[in-house]
C-alpha atoms as a PDB file:
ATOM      1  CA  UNK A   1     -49.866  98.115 111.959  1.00  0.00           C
ATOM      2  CA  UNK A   2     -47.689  94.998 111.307  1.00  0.00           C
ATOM      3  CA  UNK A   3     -49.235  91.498 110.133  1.00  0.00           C
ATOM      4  CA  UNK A   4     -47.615  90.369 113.860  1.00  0.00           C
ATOM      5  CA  UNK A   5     -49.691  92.355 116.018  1.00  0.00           C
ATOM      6  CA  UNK A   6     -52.952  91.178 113.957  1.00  0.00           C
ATOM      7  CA  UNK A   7     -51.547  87.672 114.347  1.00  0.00           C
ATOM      8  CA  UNK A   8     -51.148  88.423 118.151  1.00  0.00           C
ATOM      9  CA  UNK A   9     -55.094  89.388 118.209  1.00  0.00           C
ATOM     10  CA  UNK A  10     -56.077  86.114 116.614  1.00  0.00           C
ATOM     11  CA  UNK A  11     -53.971  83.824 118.761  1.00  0.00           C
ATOM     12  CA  UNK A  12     -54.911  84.927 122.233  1.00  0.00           C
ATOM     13  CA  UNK A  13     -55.756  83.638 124.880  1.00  0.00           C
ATOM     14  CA  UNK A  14     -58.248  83.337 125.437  1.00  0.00           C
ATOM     15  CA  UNK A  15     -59.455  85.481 122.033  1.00  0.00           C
ATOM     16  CA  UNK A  16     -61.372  88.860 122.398  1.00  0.00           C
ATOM     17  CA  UNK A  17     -63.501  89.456 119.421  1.00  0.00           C
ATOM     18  CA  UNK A  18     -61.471  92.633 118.077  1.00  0.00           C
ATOM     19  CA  UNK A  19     -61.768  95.487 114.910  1.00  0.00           C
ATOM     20  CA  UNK A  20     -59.577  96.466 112.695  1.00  0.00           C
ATOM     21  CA  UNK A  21     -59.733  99.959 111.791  1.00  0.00           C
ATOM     22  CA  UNK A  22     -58.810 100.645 108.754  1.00  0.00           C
ATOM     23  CA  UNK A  23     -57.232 104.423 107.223  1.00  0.00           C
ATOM     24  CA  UNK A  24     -60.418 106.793 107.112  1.00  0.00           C
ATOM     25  CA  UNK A  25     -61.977 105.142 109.845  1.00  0.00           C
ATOM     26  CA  UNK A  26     -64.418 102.332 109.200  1.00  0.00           C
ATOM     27  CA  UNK A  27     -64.034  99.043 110.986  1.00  0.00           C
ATOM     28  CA  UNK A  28     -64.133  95.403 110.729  1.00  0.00           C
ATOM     29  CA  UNK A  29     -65.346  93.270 113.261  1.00  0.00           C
ATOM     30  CA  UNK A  30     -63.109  89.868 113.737  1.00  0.00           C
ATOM     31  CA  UNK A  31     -65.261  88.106 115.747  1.00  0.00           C
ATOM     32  CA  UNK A  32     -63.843  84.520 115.968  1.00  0.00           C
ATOM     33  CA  UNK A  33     -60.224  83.468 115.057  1.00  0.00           C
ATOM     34  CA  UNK A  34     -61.563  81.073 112.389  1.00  0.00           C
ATOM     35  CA  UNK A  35     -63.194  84.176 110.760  1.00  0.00           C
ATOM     36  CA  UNK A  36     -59.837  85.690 109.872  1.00  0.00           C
ATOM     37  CA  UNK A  37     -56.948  84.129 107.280  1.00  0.00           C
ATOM     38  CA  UNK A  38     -53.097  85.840 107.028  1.00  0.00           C
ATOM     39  CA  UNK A  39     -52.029  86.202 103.830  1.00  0.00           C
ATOM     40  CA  UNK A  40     -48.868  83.769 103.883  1.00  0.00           C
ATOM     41  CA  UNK A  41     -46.492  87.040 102.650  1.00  0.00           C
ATOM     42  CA  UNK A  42     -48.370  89.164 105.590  1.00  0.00           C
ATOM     43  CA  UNK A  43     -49.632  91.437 103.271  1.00  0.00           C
ATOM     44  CA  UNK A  44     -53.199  90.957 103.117  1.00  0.00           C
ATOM     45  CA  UNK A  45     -55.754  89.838 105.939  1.00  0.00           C
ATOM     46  CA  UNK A  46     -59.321  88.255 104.354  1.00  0.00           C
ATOM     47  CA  UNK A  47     -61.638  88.894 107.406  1.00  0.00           C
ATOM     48  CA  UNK A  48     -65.225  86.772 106.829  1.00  0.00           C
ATOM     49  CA  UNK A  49     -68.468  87.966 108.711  1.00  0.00           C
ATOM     50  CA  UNK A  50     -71.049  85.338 110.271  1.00  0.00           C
ATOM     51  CA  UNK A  51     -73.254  85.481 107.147  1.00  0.00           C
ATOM     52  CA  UNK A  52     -70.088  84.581 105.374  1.00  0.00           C
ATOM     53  CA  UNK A  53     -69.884  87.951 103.504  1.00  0.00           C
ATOM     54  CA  UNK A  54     -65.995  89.020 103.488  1.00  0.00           C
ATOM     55  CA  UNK A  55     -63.424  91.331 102.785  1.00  0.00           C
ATOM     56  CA  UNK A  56     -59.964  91.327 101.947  1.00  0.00           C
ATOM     57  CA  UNK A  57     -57.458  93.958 103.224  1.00  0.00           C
ATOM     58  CA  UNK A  58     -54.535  95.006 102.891  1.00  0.00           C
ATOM     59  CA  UNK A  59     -52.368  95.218 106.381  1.00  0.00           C
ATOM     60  CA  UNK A  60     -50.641  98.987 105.544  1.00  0.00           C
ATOM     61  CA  UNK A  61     -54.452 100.596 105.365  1.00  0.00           C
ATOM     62  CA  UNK A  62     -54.672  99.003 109.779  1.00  0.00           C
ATOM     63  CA  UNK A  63     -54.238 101.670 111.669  1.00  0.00           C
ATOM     64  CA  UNK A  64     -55.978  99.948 114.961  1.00  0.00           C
ATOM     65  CA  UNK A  65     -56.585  96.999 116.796  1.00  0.00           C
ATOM     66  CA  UNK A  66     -59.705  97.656 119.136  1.00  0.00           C
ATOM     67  CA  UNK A  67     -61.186  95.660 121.385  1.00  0.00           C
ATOM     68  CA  UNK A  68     -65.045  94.415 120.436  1.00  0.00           C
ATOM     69  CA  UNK A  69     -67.645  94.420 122.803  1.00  0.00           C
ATOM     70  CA  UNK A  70     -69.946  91.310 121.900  1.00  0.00           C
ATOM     71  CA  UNK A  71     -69.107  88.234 122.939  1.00  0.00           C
ATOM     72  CA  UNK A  72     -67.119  85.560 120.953  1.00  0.00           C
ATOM     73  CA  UNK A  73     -69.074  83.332 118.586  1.00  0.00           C
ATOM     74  CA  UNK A  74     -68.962  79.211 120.226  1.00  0.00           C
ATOM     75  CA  UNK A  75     -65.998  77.272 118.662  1.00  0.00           C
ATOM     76  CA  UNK A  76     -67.229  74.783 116.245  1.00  0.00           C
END
């Protein structure tokens, strides 16, 4: 997976909530652009969850882009 495809996810329009699965299979919901930030080298992705919990990956371990199927959260 390439930071560009991830960066295609997060700018569409309109957005689709989406996952990222990662190598070995577990997922991570991205379910509002503001809930995602590209690392400026495109190396890492830091993905935050509604109860602001987060995690920080690293864009070689993507292996997916799937489509979510709740809705988006409102824009702020």
């Amino acid at each position: 997976m390439t930071i560009d495809a991830i960066r295609a996810a997060v700018n569409a329009e309109p957005f689709r909530p989406f996952r990222l699965r990662l190598a070995g299979g577990p997922t991570i919901a991205v379910l509002h652009p503001d809930y995602i930030a590209l690392g400026p080298r495109g190396r890492t992705v830091i993905i935050y969850q509604p109860d602001e919990s987060w995690r920080e990956v690293d864009v070689f371990h993507v292996t997916e882009i799937k489509p979510e199927r709740r809705k988006a959260q409102p824009r702020h």
